[in-house]
PDB file of N, CA and C in Angstrom:
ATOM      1  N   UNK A   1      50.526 118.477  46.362  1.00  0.00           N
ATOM      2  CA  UNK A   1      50.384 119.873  45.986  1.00  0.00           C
ATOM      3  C   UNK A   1      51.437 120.681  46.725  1.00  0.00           C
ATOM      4  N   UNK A   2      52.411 121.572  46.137  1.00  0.00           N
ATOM      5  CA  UNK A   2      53.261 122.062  46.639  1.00  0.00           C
ATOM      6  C   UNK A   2      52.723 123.319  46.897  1.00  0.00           C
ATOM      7  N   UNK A   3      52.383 123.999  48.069  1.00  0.00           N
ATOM      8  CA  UNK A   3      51.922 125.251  48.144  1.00  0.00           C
ATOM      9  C   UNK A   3      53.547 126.444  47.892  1.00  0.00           C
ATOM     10  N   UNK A   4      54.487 126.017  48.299  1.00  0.00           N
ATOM     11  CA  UNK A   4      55.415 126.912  48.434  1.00  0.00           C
ATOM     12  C   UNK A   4      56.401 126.136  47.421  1.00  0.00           C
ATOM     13  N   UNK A   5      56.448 126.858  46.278  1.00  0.00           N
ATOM     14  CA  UNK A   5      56.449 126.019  44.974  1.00  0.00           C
ATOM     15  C   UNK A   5      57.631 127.011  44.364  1.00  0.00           C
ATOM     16  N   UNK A   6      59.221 127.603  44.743  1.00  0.00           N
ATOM     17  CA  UNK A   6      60.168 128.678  44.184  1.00  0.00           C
ATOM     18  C   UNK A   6      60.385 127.671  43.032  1.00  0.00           C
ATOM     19  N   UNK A   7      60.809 128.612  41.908  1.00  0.00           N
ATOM     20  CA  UNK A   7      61.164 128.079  40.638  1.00  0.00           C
ATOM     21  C   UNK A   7      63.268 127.938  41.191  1.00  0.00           C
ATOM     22  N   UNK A   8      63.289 126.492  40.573  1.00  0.00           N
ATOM     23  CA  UNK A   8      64.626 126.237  40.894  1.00  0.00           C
ATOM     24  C   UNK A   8      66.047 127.498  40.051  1.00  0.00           C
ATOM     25  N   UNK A   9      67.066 127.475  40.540  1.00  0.00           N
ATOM     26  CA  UNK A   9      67.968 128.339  39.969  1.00  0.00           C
ATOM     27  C   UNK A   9      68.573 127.689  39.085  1.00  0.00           C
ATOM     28  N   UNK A  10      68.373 128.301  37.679  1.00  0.00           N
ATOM     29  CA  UNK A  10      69.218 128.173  36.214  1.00  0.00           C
ATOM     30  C   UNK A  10      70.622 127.874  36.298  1.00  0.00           C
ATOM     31  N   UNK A  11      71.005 128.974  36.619  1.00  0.00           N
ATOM     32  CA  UNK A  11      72.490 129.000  37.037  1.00  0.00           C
ATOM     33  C   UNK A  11      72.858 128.125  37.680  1.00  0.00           C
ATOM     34  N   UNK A  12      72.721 127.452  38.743  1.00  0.00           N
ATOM     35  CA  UNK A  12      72.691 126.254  39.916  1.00  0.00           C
ATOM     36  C   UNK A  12      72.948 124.945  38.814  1.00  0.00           C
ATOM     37  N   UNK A  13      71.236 124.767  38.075  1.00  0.00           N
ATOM     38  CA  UNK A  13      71.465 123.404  37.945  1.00  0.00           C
ATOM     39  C   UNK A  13      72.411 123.454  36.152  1.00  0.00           C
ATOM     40  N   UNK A  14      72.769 124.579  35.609  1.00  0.00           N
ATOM     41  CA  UNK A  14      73.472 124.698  34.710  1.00  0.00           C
ATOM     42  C   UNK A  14      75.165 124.225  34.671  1.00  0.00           C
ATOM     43  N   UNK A  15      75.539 124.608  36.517  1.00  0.00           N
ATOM     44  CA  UNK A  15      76.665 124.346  36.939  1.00  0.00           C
ATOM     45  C   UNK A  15      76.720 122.500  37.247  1.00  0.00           C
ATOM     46  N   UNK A  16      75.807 121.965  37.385  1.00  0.00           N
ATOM     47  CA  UNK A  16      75.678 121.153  38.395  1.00  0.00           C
ATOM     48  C   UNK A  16      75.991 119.996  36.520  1.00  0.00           C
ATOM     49  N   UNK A  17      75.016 120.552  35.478  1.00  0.00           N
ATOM     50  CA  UNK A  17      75.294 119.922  34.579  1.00  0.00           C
ATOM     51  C   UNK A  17      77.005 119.821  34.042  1.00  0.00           C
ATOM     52  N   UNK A  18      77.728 120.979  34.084  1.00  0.00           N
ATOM     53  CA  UNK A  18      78.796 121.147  33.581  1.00  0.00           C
ATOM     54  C   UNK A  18      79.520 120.154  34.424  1.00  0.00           C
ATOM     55  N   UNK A  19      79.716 120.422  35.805  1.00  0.00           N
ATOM     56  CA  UNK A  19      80.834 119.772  36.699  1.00  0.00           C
ATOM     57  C   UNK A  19      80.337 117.926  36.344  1.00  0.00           C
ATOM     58  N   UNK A  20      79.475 117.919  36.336  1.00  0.00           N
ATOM     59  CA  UNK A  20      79.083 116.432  36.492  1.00  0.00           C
ATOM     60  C   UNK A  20      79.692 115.783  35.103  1.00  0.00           C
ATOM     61  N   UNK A  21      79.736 116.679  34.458  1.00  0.00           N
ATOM     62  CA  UNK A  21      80.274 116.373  32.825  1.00  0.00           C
ATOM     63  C   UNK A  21      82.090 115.939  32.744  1.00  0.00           C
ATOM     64  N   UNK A  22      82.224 117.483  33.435  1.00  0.00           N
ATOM     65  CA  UNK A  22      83.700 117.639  33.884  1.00  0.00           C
ATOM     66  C   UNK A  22      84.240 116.505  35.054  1.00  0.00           C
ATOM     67  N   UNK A  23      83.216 115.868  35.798  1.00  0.00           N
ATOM     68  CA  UNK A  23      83.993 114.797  36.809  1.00  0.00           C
ATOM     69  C   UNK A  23      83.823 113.102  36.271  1.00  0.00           C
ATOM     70  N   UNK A  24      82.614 113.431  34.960  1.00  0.00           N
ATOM     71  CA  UNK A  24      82.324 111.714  34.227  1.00  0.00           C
ATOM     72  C   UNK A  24      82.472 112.003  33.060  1.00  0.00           C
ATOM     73  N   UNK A  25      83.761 112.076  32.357  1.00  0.00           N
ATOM     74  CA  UNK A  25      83.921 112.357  30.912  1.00  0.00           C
ATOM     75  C   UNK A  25      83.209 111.329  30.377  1.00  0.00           C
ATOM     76  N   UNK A  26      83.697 110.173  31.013  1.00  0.00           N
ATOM     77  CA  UNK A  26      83.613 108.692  29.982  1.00  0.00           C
ATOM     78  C   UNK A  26      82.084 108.673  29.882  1.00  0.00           C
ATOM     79  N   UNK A  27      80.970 109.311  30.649  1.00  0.00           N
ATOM     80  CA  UNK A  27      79.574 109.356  30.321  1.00  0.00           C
ATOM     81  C   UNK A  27      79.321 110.194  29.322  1.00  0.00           C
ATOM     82  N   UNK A  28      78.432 109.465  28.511  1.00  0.00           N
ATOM     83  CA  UNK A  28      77.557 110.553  27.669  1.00  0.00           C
ATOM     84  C   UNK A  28      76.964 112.168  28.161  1.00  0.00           C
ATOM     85  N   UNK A  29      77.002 113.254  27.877  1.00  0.00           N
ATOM     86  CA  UNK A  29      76.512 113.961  28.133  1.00  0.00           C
ATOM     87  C   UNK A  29      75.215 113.823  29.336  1.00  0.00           C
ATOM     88  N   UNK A  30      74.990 114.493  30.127  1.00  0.00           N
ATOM     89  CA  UNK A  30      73.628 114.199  30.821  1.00  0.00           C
ATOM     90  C   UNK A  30      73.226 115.566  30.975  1.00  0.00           C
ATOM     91  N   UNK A  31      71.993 115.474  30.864  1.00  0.00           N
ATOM     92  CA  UNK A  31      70.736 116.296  31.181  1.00  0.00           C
ATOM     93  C   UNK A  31      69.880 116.082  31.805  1.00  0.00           C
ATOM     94  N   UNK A  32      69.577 117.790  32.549  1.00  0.00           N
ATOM     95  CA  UNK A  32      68.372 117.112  34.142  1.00  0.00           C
ATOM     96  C   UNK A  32      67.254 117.157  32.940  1.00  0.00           C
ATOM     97  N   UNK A  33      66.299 116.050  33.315  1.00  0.00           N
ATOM     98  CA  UNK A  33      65.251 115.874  32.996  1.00  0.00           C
ATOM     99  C   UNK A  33      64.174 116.513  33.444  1.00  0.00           C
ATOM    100  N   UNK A  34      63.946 116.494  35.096  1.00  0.00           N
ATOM    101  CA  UNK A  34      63.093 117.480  35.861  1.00  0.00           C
ATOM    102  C   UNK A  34      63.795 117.704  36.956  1.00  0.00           C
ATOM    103  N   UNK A  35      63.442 119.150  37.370  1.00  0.00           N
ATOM    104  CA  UNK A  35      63.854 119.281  38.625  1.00  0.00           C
ATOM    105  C   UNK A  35      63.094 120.321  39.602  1.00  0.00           C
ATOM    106  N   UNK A  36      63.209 120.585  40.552  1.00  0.00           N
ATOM    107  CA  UNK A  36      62.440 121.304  41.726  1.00  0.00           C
ATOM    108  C   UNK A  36      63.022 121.767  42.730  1.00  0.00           C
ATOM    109  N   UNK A  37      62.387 123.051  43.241  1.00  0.00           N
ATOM    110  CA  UNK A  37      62.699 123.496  44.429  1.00  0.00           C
ATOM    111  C   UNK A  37      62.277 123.938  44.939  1.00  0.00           C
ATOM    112  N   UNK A  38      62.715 123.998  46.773  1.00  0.00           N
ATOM    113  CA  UNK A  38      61.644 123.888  47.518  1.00  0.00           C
ATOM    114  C   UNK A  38      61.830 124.893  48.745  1.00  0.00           C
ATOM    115  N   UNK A  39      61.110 124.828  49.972  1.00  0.00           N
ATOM    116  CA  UNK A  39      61.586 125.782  50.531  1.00  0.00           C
ATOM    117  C   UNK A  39      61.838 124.831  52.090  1.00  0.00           C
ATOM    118  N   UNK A  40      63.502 125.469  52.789  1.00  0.00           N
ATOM    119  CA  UNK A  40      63.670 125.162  54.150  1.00  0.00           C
ATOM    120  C   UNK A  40      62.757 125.867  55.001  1.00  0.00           C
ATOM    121  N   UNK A  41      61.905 124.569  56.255  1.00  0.00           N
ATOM    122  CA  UNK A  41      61.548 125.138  57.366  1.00  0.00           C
ATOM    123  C   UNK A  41      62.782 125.551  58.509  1.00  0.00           C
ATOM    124  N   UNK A  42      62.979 126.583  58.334  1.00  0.00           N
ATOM    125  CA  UNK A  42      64.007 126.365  59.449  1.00  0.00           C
ATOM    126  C   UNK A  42      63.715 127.561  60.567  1.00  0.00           C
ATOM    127  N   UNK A  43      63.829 127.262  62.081  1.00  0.00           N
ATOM    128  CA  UNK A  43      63.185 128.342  63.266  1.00  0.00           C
ATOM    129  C   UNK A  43      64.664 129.715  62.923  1.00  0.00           C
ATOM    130  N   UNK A  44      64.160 130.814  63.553  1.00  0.00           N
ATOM    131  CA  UNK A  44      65.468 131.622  63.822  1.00  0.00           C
ATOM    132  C   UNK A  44      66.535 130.954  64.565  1.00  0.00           C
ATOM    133  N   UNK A  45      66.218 130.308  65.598  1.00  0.00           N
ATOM    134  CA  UNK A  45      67.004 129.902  66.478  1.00  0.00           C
ATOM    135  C   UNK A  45      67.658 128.416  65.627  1.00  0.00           C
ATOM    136  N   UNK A  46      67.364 127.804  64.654  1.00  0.00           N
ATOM    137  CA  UNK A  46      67.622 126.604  64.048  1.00  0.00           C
ATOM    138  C   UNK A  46      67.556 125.471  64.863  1.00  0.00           C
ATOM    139  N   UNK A  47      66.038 125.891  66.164  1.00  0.00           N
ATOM    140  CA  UNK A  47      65.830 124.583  66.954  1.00  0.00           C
ATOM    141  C   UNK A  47      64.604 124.114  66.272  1.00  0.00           C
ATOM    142  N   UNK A  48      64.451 122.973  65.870  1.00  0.00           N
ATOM    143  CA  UNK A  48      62.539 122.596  65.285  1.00  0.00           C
ATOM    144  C   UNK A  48      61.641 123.000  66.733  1.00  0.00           C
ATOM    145  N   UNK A  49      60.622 123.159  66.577  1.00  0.00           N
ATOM    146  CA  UNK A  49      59.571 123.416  66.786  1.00  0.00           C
ATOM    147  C   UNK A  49      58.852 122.000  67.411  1.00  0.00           C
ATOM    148  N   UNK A  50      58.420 121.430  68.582  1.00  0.00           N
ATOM    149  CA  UNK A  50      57.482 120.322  68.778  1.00  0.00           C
ATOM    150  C   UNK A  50      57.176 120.644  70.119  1.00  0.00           C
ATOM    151  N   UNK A  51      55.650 120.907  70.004  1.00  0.00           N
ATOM    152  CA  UNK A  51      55.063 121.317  71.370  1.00  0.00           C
ATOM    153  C   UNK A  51      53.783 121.401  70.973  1.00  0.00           C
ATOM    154  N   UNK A  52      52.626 121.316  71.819  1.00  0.00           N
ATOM    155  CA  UNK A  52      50.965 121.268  71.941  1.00  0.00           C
ATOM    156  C   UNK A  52      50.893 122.758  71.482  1.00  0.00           C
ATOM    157  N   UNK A  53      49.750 123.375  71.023  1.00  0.00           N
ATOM    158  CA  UNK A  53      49.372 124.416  70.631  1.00  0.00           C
ATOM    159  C   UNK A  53      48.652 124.901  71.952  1.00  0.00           C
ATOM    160  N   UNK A  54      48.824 125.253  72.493  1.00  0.00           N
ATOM    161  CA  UNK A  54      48.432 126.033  73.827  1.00  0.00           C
ATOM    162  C   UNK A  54      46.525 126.689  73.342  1.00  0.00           C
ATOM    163  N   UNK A  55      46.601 127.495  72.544  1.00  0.00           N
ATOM    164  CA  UNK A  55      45.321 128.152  71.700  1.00  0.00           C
ATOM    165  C   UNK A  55      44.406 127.093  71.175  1.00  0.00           C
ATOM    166  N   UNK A  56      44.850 126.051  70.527  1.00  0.00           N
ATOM    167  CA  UNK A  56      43.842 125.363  69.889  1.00  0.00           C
ATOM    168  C   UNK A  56      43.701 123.667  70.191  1.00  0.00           C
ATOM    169  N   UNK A  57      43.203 123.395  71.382  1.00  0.00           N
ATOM    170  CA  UNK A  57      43.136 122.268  71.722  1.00  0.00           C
ATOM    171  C   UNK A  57      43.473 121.160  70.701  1.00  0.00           C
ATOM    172  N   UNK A  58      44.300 119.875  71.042  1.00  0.00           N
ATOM    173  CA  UNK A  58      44.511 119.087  70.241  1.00  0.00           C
ATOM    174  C   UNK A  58      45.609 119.127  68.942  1.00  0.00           C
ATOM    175  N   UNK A  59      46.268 120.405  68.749  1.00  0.00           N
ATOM    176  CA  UNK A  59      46.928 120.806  67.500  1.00  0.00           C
ATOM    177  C   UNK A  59      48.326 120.678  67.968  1.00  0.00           C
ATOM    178  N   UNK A  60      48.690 119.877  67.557  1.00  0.00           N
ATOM    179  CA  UNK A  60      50.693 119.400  68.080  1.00  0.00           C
ATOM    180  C   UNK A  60      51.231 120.056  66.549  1.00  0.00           C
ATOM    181  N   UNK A  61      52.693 121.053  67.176  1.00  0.00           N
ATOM    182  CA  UNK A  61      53.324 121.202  65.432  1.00  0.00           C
ATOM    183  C   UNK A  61      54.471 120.748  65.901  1.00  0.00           C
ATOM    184  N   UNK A  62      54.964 120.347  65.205  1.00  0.00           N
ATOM    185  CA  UNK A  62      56.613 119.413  64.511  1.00  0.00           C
ATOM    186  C   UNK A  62      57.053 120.054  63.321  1.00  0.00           C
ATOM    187  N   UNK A  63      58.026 120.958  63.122  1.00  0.00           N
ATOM    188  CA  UNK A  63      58.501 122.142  62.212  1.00  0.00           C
ATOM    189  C   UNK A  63      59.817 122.334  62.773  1.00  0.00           C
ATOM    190  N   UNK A  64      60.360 122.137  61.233  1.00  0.00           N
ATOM    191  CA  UNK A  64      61.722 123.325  61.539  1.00  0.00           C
ATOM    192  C   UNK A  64      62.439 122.601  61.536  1.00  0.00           C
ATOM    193  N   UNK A  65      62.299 121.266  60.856  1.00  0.00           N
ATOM    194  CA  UNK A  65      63.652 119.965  60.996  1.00  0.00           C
ATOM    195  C   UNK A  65      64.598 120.157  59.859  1.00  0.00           C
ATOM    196  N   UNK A  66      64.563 121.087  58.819  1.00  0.00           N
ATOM    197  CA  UNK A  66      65.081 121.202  57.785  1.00  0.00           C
ATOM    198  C   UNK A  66      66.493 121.422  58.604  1.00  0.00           C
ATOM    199  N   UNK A  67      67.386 120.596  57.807  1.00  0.00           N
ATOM    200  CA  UNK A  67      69.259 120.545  58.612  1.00  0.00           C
ATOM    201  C   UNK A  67      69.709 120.323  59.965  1.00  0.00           C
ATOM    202  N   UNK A  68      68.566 119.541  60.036  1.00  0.00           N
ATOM    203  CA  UNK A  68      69.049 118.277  61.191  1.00  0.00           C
ATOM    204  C   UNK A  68      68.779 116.953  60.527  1.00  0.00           C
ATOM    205  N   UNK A  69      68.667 116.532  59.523  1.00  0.00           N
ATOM    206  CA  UNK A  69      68.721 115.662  59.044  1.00  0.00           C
ATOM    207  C   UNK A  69      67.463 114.256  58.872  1.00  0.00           C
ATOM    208  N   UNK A  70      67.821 113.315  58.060  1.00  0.00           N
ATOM    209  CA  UNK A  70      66.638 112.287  58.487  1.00  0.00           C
ATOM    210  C   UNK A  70      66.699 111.862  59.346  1.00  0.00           C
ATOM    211  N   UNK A  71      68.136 111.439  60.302  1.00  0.00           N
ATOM    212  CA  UNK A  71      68.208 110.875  61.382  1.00  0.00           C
ATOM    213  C   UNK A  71      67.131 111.309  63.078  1.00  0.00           C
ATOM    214  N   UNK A  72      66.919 112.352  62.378  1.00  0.00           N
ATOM    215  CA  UNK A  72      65.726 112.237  63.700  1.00  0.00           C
ATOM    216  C   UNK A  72      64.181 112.376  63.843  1.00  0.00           C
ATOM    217  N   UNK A  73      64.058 111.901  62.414  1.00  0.00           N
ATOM    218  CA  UNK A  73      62.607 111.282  61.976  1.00  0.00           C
ATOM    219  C   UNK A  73      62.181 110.587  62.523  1.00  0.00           C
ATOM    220  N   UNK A  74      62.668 109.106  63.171  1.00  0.00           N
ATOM    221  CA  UNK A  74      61.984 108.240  63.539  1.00  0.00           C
ATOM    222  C   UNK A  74      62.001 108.862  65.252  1.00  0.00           C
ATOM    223  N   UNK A  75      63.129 109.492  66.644  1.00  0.00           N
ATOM    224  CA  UNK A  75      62.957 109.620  67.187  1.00  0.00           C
ATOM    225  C   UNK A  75      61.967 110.826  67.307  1.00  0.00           C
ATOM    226  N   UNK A  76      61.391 112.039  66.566  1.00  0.00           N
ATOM    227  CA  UNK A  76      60.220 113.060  66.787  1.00  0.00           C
ATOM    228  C   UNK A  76      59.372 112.079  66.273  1.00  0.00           C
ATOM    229  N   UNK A  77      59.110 111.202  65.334  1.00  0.00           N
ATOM    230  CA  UNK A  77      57.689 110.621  65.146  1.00  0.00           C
ATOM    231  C   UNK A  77      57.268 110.178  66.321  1.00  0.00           C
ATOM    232  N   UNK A  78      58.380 109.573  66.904  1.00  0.00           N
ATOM    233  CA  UNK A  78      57.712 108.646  68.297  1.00  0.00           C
ATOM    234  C   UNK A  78      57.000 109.674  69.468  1.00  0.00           C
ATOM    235  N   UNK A  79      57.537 110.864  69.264  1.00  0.00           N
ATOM    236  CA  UNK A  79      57.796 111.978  70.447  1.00  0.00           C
ATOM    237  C   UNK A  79      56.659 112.198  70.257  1.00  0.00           C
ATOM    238  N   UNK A  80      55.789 112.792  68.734  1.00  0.00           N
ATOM    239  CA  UNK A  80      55.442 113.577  68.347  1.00  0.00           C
ATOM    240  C   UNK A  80      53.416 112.175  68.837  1.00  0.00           C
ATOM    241  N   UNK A  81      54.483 111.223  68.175  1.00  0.00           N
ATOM    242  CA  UNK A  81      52.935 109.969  68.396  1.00  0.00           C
ATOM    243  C   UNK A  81      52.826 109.675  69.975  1.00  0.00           C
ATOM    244  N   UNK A  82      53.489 110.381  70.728  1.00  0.00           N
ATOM    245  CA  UNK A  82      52.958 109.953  72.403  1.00  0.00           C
ATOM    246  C   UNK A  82      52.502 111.668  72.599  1.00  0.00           C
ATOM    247  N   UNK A  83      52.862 112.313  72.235  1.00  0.00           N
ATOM    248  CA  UNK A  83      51.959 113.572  72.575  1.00  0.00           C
ATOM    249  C   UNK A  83      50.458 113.533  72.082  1.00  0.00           C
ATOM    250  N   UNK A  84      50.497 113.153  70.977  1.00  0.00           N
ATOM    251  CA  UNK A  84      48.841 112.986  70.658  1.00  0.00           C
ATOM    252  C   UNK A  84      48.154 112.187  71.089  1.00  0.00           C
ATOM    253  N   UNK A  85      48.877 110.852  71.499  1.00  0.00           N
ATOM    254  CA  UNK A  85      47.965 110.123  72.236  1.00  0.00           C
ATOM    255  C   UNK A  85      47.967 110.332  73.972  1.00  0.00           C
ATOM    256  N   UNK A  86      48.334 111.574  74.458  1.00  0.00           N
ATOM    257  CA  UNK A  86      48.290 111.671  75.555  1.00  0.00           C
ATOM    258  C   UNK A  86      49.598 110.230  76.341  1.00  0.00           C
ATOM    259  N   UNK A  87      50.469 110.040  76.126  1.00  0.00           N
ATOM    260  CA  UNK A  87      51.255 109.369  76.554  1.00  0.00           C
ATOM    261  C   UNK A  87      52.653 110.090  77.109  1.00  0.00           C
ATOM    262  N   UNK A  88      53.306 109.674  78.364  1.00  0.00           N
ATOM    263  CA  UNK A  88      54.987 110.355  78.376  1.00  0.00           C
ATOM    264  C   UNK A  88      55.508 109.822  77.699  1.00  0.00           C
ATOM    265  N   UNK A  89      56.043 111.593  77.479  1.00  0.00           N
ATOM    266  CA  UNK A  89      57.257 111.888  76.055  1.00  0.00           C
ATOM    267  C   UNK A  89      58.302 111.466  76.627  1.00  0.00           C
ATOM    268  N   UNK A  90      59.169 111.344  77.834  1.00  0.00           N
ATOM    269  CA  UNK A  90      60.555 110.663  78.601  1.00  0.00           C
ATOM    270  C   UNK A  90      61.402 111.554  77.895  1.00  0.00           C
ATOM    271  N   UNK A  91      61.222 112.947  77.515  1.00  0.00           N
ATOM    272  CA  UNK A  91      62.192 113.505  76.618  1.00  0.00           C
ATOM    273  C   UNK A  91      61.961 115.112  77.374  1.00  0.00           C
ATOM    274  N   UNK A  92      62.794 115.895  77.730  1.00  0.00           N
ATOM    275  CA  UNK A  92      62.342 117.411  78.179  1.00  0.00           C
ATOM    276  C   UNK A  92      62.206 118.358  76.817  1.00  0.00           C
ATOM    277  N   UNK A  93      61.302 118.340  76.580  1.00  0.00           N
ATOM    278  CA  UNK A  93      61.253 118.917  75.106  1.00  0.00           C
ATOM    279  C   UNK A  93      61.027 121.124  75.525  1.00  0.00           C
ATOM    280  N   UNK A  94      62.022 121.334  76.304  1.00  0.00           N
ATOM    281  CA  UNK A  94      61.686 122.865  77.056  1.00  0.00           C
ATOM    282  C   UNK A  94      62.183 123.378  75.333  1.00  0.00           C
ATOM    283  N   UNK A  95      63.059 123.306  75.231  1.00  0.00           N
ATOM    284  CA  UNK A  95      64.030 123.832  74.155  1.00  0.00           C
ATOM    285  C   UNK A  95      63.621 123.569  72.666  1.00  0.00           C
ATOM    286  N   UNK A  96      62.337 123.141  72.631  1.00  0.00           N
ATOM    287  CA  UNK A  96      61.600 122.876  71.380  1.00  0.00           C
ATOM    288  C   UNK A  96      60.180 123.784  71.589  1.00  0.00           C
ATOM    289  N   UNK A  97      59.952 124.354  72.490  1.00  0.00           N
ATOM    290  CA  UNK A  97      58.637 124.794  72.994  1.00  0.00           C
ATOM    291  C   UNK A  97      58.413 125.807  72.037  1.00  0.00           C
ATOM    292  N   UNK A  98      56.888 126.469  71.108  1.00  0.00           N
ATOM    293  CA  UNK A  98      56.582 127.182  70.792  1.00  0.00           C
ATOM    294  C   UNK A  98      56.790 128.521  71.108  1.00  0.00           C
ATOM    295  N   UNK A  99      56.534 128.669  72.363  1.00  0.00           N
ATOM    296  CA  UNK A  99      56.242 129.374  72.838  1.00  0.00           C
ATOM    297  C   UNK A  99      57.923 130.675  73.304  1.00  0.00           C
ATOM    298  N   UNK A 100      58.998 130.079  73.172  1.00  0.00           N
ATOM    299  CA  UNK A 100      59.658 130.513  73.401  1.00  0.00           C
ATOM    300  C   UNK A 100      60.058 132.044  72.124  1.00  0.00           C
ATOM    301  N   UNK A 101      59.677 131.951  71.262  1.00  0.00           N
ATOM    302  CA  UNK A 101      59.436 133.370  70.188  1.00  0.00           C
ATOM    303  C   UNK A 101      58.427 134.049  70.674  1.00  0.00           C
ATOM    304  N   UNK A 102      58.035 134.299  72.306  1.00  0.00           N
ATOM    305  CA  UNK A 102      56.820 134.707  72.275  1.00  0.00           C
ATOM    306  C   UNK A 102      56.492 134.994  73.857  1.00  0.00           C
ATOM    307  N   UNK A 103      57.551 134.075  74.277  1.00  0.00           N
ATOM    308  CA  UNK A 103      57.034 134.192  76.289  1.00  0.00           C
ATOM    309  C   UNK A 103      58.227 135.478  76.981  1.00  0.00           C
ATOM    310  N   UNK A 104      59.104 136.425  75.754  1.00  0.00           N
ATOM    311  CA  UNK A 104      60.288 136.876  76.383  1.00  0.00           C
ATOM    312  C   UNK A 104      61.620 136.356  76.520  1.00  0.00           C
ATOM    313  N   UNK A 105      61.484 135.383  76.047  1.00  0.00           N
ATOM    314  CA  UNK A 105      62.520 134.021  76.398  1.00  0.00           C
ATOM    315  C   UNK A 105      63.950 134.574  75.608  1.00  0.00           C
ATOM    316  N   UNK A 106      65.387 134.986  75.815  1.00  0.00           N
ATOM    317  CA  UNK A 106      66.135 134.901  75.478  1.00  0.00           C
ATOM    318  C   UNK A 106      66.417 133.829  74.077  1.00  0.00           C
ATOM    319  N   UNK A 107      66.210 134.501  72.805  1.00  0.00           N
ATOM    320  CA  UNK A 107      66.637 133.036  71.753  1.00  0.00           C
ATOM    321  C   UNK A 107      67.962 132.805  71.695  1.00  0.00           C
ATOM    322  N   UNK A 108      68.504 131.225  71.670  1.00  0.00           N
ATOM    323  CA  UNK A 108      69.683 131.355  71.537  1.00  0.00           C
ATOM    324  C   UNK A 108      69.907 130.649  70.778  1.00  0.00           C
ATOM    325  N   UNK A 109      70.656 131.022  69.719  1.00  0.00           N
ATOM    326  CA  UNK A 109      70.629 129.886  68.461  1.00  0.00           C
ATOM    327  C   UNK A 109      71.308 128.575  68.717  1.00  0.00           C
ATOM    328  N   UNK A 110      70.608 127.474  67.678  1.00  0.00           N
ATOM    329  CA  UNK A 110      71.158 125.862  68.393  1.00  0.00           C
ATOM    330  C   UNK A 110      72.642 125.973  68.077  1.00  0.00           C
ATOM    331  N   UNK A 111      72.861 124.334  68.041  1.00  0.00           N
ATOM    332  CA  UNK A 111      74.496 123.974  67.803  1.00  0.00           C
ATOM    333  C   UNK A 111      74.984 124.274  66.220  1.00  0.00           C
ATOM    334  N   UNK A 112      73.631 124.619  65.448  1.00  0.00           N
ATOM    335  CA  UNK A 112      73.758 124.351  63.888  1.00  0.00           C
ATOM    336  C   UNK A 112      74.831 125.630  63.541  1.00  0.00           C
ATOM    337  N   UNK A 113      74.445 127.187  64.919  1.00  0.00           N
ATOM    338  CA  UNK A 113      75.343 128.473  63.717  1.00  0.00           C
ATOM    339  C   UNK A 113      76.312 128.522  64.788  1.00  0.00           C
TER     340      UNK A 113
END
């Protein structure tokens, strides 16, 4: 179920049909069949988000990975699966902390802008 469900842009995938036409003559025409769009989590600061919920015992969030890529899926799963099980993270996760939109904290945007 997609709660945050934007209708994709016309124009976008109209272009996307033309050029693809224009770079594979020798193909038959193609047409998108289905398509979708969706929305980036991304923080102001463009750091994700992974830290304990301070307010609600037990509630870990992991957010905000949108354009950092898949490559660091498997290292936050691991991060993210020793915080819940009460295990060390071996990682200083200061610079991912919630709390920093919120404690006064100077934001400083990541390496991304």
């Amino acid at each position: 179920m997609r709660v945050l469900n934007p209708a994709p842009e016309r124009s976008g995938l109209r272009s996307i049909e033309r050029n693809f036409s224009r770079l594979f003559p020798q193909l038959d025409a193609v047409r998108l069949k289905a398509c979708w769009a969706g929305m980036i989590d991304a923080m102001p600061d463009v750091v994700p988000i992974v830290d304990k919920v301070q307010a609600i015992a037990g509630l870990v969030v992991a957010t905000g990975m949108s354009g950092h890529g898949f490559g660091i899926g498997p290292g936050i799963g691991r991060v993210v699966a020793d915080m819940i099980q009460g295990n060390q993270i071996g990682h200083d996760l200061t610079r991912f902390r919630l709390s920093r939109f919120s404690d006064g904290s100077a934001i400083r945007p990541g390496p991304a802008l």
